[in-house]
N, C-alpha and C. Protein backbone atom coordinates (compact mmCIF):
# COMPACT_ATOMS: atom_id res chain seq x y z
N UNK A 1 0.84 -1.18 0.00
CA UNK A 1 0.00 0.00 0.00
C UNK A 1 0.89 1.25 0.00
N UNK A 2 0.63 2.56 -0.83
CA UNK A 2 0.96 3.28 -0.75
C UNK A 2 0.48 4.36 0.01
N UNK A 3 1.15 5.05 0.74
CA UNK A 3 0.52 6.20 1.53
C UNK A 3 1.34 7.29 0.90
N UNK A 4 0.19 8.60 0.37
CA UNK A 4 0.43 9.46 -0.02
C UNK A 4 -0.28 11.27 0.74
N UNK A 5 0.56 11.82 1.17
CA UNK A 5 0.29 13.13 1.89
C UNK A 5 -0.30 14.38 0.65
N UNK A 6 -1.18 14.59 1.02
CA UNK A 6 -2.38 15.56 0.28
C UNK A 6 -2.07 17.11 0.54
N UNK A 7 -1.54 17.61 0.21
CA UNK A 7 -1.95 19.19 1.18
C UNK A 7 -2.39 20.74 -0.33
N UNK A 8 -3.18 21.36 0.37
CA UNK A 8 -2.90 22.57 -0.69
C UNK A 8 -3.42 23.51 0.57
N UNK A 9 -3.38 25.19 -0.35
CA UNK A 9 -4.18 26.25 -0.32
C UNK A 9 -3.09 26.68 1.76
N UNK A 10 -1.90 25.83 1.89
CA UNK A 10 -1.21 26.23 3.27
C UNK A 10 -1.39 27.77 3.28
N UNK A 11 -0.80 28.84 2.22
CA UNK A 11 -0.87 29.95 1.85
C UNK A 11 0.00 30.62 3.02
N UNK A 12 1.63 29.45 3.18
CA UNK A 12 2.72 30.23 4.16
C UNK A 12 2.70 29.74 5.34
N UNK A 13 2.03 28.96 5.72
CA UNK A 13 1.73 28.24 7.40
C UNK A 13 2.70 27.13 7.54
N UNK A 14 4.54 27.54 7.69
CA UNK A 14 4.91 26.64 7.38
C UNK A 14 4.78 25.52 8.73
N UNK A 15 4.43 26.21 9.75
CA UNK A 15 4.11 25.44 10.81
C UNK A 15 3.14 24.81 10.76
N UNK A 16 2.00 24.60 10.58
CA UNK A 16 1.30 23.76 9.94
C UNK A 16 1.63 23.06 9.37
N UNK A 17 2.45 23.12 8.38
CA UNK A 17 2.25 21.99 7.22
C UNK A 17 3.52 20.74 8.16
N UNK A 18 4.71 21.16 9.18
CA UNK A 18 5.24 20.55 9.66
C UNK A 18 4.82 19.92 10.81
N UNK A 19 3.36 20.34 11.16
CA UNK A 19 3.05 19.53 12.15
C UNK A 19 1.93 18.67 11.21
N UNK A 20 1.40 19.02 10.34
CA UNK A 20 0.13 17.58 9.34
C UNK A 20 1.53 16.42 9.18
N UNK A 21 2.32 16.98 8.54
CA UNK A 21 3.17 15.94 8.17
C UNK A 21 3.90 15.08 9.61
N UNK A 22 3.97 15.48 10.37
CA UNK A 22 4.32 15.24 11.44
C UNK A 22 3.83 13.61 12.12
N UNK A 23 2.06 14.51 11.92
CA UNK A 23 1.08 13.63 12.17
C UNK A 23 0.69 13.01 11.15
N UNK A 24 1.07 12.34 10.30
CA UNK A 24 0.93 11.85 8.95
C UNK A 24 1.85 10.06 9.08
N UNK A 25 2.98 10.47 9.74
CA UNK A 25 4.07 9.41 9.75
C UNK A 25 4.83 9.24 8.35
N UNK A 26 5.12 7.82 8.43
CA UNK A 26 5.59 7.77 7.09
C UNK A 26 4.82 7.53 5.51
N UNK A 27 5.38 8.41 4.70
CA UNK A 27 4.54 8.69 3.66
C UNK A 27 5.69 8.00 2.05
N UNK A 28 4.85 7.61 1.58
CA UNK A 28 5.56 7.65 0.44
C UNK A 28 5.92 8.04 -0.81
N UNK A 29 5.10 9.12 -0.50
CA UNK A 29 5.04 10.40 -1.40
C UNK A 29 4.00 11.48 -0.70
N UNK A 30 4.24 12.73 -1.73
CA UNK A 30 3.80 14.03 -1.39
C UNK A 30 3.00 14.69 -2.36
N UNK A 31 1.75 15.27 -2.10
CA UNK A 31 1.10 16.27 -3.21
C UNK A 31 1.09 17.43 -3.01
N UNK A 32 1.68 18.32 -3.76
CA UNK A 32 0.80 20.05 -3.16
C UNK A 32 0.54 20.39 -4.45
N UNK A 33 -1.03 21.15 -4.02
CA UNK A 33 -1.89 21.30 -4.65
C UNK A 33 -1.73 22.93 -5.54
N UNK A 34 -0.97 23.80 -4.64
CA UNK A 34 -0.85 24.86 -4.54
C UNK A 34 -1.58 25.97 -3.76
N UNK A 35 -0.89 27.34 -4.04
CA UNK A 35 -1.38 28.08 -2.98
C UNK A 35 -0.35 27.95 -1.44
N UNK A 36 0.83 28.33 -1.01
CA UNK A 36 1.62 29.04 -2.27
C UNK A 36 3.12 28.08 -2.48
N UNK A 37 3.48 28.12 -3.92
CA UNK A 37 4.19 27.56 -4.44
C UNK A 37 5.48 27.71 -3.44
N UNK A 38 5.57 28.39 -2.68
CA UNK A 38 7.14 28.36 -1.42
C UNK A 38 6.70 27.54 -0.60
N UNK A 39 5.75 26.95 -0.63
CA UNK A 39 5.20 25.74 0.65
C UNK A 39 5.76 24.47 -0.03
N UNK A 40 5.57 24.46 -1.09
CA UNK A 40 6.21 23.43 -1.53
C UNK A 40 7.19 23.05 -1.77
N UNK A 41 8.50 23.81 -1.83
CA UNK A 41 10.00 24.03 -1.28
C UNK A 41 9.87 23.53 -0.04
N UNK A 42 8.92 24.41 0.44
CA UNK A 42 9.48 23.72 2.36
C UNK A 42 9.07 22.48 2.51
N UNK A 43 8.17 21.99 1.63
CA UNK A 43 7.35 20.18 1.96
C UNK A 43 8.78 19.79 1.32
N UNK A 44 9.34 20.09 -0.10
CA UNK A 44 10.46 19.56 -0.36
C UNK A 44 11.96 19.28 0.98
N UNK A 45 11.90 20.12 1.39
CA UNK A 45 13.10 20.22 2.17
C UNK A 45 13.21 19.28 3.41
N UNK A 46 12.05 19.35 4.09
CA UNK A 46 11.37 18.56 4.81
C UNK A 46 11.57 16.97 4.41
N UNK A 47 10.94 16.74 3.49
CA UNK A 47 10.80 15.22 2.89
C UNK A 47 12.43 14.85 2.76
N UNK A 48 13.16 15.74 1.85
CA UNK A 48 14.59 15.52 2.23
C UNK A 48 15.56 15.00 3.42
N UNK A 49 14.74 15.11 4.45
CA UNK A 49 15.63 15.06 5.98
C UNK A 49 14.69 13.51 6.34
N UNK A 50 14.01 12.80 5.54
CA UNK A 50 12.87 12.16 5.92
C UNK A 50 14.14 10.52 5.51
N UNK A 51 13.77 9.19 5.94
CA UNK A 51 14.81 8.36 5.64
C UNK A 51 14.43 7.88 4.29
N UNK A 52 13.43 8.06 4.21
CA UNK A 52 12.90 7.39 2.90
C UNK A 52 13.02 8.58 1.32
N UNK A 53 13.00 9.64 2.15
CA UNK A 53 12.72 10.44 0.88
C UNK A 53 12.05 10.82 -0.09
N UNK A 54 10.47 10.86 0.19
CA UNK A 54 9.35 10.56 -0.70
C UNK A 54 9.41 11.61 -1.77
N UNK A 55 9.23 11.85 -3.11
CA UNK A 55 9.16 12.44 -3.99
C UNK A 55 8.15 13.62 -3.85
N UNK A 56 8.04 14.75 -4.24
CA UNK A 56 7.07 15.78 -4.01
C UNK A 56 6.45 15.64 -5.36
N UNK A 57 5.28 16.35 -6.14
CA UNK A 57 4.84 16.10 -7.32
C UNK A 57 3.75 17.37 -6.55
N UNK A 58 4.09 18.59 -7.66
CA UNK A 58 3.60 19.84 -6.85
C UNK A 58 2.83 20.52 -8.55
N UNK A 59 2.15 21.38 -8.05
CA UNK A 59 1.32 22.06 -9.13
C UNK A 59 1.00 23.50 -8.42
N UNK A 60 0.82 24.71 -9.44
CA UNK A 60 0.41 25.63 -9.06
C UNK A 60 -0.84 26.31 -8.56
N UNK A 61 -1.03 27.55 -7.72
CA UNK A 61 -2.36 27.71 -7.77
C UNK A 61 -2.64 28.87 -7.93
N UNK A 62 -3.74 29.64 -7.98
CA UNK A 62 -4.27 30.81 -8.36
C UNK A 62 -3.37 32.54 -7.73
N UNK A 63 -2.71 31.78 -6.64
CA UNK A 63 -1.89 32.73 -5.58
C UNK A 63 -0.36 32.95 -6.52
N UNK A 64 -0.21 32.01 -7.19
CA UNK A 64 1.39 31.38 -7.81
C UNK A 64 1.71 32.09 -8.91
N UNK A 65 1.51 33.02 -9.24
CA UNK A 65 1.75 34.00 -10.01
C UNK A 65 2.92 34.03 -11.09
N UNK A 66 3.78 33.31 -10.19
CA UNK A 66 5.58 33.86 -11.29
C UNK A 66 6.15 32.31 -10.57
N UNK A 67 5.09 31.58 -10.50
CA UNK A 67 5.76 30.11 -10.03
C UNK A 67 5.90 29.22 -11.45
N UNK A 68 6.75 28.40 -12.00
CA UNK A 68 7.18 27.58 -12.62
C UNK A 68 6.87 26.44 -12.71
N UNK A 69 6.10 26.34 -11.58
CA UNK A 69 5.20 24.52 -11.22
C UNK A 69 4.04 24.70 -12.52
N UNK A 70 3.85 23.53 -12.88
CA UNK A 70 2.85 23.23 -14.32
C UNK A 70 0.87 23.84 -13.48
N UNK A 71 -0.12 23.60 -14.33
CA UNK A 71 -1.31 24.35 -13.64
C UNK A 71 -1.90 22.85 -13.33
N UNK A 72 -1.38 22.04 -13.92
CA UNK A 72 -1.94 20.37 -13.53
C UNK A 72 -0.60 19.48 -14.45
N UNK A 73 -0.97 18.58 -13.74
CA UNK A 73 -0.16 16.76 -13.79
C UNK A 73 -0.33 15.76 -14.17
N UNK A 74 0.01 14.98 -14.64
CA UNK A 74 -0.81 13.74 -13.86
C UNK A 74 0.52 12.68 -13.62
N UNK A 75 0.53 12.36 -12.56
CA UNK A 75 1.78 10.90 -12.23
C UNK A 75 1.04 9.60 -11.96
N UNK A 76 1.58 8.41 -12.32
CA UNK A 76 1.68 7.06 -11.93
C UNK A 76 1.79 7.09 -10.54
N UNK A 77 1.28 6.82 -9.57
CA UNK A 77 1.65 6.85 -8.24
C UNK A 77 0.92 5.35 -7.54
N UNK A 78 2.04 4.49 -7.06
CA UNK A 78 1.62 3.12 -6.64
C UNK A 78 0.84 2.26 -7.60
N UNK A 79 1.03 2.93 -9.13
CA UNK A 79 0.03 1.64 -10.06
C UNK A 79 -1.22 2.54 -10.28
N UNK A 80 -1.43 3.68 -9.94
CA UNK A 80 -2.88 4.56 -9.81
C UNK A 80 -2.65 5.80 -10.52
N UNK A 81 -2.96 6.07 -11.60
CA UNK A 81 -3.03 7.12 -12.36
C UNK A 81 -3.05 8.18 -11.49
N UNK A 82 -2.97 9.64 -11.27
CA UNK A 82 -3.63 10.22 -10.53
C UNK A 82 -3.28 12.22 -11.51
N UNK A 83 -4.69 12.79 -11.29
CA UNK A 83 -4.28 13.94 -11.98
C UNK A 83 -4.63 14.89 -10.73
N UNK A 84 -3.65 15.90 -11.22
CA UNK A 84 -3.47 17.09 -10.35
C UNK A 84 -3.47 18.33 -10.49
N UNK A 85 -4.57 19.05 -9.74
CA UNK A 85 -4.32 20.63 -10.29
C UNK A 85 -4.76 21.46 -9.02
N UNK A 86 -4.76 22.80 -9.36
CA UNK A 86 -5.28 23.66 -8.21
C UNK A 86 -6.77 23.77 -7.81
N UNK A 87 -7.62 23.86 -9.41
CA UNK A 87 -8.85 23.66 -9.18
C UNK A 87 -9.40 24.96 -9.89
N UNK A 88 -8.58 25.74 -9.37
CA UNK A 88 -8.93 27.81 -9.73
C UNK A 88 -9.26 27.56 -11.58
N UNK A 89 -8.63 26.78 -12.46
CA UNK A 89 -9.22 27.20 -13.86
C UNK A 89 -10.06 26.12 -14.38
N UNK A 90 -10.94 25.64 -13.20
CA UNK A 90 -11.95 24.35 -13.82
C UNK A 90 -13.43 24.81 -12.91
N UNK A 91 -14.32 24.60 -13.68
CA UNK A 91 -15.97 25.15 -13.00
C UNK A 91 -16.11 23.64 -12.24
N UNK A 92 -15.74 23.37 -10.99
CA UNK A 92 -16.13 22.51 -10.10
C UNK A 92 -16.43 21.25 -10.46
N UNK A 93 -16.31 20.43 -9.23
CA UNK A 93 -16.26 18.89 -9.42
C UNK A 93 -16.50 18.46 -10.49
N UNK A 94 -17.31 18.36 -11.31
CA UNK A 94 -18.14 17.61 -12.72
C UNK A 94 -17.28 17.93 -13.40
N UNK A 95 -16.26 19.18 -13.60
CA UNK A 95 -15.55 19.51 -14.35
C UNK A 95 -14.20 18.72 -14.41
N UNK A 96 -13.54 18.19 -13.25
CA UNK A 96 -12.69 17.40 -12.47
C UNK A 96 -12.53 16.60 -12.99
N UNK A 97 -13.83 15.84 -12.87
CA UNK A 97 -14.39 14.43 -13.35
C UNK A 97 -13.84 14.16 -14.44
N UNK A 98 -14.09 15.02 -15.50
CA UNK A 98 -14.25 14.52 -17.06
C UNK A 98 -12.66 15.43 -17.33
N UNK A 99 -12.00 16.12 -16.63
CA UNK A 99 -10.42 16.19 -16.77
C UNK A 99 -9.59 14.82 -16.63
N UNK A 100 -9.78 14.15 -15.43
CA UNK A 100 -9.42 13.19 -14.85
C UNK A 100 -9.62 12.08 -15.69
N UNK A 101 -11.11 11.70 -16.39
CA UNK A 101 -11.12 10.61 -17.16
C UNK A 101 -10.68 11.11 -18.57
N UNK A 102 -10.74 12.48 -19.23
CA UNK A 102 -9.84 12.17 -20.16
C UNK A 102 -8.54 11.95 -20.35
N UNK A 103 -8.00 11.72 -18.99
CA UNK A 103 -6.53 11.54 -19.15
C UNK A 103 -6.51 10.25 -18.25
N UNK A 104 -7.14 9.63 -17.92
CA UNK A 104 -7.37 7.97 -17.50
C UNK A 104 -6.80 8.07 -16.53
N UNK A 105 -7.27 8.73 -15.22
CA UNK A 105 -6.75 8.88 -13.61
C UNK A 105 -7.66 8.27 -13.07
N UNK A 106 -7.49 7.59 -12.52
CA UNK A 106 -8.44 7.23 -10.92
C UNK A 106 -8.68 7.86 -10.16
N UNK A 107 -7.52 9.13 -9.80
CA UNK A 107 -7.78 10.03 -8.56
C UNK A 107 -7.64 11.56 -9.24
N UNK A 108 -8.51 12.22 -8.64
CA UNK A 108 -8.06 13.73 -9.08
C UNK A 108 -8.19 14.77 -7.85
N UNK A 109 -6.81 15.13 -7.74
CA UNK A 109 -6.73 15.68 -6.41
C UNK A 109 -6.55 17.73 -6.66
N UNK A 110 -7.31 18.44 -5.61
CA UNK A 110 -7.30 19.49 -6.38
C UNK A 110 -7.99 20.58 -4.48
N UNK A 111 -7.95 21.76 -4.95
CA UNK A 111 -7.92 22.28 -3.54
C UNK A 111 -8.99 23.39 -3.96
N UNK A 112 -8.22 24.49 -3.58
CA UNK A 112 -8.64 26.39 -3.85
C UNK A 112 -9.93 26.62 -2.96
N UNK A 113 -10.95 25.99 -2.92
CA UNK A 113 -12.26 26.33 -2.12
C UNK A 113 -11.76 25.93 -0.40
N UNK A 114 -10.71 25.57 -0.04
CA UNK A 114 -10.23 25.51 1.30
C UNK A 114 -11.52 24.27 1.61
N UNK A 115 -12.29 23.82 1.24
CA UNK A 115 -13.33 22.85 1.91
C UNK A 115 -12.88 21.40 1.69
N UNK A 116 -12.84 20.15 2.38
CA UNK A 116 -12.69 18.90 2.01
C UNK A 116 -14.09 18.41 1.26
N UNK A 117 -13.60 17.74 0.05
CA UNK A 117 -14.20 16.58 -0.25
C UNK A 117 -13.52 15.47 -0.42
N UNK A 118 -14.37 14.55 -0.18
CA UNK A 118 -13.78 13.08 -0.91
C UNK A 118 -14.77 12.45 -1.10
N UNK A 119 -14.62 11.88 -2.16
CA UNK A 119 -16.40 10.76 -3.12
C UNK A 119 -15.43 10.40 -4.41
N UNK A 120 -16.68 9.05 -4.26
CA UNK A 120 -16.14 8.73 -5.46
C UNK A 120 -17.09 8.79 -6.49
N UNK A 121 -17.08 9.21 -8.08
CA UNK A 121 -17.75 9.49 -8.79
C UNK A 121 -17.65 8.82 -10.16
N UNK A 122 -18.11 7.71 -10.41
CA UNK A 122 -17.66 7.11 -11.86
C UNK A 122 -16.56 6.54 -12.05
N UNK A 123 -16.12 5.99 -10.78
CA UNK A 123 -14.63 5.39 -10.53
C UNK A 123 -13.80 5.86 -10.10
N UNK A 124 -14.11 7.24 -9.97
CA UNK A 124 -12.69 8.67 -9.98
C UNK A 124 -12.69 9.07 -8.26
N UNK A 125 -11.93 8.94 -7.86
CA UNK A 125 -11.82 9.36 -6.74
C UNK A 125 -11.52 10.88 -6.38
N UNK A 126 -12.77 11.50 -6.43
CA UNK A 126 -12.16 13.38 -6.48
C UNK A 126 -12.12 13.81 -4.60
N UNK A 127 -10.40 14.26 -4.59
CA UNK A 127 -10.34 14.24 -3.22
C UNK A 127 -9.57 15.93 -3.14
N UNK A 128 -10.59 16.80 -2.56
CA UNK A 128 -10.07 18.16 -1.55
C UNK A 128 -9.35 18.14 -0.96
N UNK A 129 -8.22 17.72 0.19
CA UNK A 129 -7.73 17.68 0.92
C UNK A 129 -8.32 18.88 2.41
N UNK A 130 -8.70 20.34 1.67
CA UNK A 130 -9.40 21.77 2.63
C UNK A 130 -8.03 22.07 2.72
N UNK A 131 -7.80 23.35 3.44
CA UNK A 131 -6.71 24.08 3.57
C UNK A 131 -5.56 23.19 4.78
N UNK A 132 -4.43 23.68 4.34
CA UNK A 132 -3.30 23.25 5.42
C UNK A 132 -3.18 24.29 6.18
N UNK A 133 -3.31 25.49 5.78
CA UNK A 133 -3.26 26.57 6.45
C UNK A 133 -3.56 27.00 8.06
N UNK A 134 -3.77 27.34 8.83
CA UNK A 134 -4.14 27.17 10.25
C UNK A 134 -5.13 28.52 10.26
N UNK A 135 -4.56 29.53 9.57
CA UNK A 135 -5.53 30.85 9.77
C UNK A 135 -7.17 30.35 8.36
N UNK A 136 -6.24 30.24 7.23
CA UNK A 136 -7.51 29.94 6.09
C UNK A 136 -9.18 30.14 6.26
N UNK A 137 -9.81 30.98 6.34
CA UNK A 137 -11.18 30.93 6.31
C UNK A 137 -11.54 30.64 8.31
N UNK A 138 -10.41 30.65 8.77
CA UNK A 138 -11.30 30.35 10.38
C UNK A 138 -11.09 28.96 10.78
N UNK A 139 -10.53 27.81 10.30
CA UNK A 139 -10.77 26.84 10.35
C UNK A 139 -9.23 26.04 10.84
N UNK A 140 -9.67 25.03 11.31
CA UNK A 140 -8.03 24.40 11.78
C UNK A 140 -7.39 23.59 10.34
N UNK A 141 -6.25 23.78 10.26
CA UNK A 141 -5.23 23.26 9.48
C UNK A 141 -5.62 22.07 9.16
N UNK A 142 -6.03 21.62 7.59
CA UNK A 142 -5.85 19.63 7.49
C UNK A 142 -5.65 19.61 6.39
N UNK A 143 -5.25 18.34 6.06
CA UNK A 143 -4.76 17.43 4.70
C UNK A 143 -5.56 16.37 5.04
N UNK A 144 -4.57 15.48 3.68
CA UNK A 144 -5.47 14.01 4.10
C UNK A 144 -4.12 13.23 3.56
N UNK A 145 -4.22 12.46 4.31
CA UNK A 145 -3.45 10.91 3.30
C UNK A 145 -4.40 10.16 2.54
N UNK A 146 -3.63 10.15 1.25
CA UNK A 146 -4.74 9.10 -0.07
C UNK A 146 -3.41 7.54 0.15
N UNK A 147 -4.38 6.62 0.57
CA UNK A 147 -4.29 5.58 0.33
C UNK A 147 -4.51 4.72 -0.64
N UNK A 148 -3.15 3.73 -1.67
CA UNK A 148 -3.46 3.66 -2.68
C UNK A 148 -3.43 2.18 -2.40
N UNK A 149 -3.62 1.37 -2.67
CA UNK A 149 -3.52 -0.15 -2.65
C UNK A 149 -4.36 -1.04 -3.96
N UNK A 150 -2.96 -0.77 -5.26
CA UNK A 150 -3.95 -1.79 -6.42
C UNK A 150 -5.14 -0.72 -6.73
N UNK A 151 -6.08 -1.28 -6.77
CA UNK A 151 -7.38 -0.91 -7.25
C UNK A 151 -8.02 0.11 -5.91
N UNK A 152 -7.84 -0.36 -4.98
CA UNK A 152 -8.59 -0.11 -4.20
C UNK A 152 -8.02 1.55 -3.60
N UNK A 153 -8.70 2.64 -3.37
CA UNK A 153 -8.38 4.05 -2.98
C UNK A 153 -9.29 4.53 -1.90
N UNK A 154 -8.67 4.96 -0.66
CA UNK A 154 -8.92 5.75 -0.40
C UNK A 154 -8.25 7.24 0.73
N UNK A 155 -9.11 7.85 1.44
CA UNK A 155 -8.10 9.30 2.33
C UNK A 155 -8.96 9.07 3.14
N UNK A 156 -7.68 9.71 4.40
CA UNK A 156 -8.24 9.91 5.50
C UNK A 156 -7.56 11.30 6.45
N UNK A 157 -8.76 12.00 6.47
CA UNK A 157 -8.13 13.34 7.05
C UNK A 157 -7.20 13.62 7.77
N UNK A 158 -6.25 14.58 8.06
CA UNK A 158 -5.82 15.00 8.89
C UNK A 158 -5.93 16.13 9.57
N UNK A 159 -6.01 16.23 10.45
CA UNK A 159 -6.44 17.65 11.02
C UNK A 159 -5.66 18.39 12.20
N UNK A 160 -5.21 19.29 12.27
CA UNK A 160 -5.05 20.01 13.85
C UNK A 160 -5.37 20.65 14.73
């Protein structure tokens, strides 16, 4: 099974994002969603000091202005397609959906509205992670770990 760490929309909370990961354990990879693209340097740097060294696989977001990260992805991750974006240039979930299956993902992971979802929709696993952030909208800091195993997917929040 693969365990993979979810985060977007931190928007600079690097304390936050070192205590989700904290509480996360070991991961075997990393997503950021964006929002802001220097969070994801620090998830990089972080994962670096980690024994395993999980790969980051980062995308931009609406905040990322003069960032160099792509606006979506998609990687192989544990055998599981998975596509990735910020969310900011797609009209909501349904829209996700039919990004994700035209590029044959199972999972499409994506942030910007700071709210969690996770459902599955036509096979596709469309998962929010909500903000990492600690200030964001009022709300406490979370991610999620996406659990990949074969066929089978799913996340489970994290929160602080």
């Amino acid at each position: 099974m693969m365990r993979v760490g979810v985060f977007s929309d931190s928007h600079g909370d690097h304390d936050a994002l070192d205590a989700l990961l904290e509480k996360m354990g070991k991961l075997d990879a990393v997503c950021f969603l964006g929002d802001v693209a220097g969070d994801a340097a620090h998830l990089q740097a972080r994962l670096a000091q980690r024994p395993n060294r999980p790969p980051l696989f980062a995308v931009r977001g609406n905040n990322d202005f003069f960032s160099p990260l792509p606006l979506e992805r998609v990687e192989e991750i544990g055998g599981v397609r998975v596509y990735m974006t910020h969310g900011h240039m797609t009209a909501g979930p349904a829209a996700l959906l039919y990004k994700a299956q035209e590029r044959g993902a199972q999972v499409a992971l994506f942030g910007h509205t700071h709210v969690p979802l996770c459902e599955t929709v036509q096979g596709v696993l469309l998962l929010n992670p909500g903000s990492a952030g600690n200030y964001c909208r009022g709300g406490k800091a979370r991610a999620c770990v996406l659990e990949l195993d074969g066929g089978a997917r799913s996340a489970t929040p994290v929160t602080l």
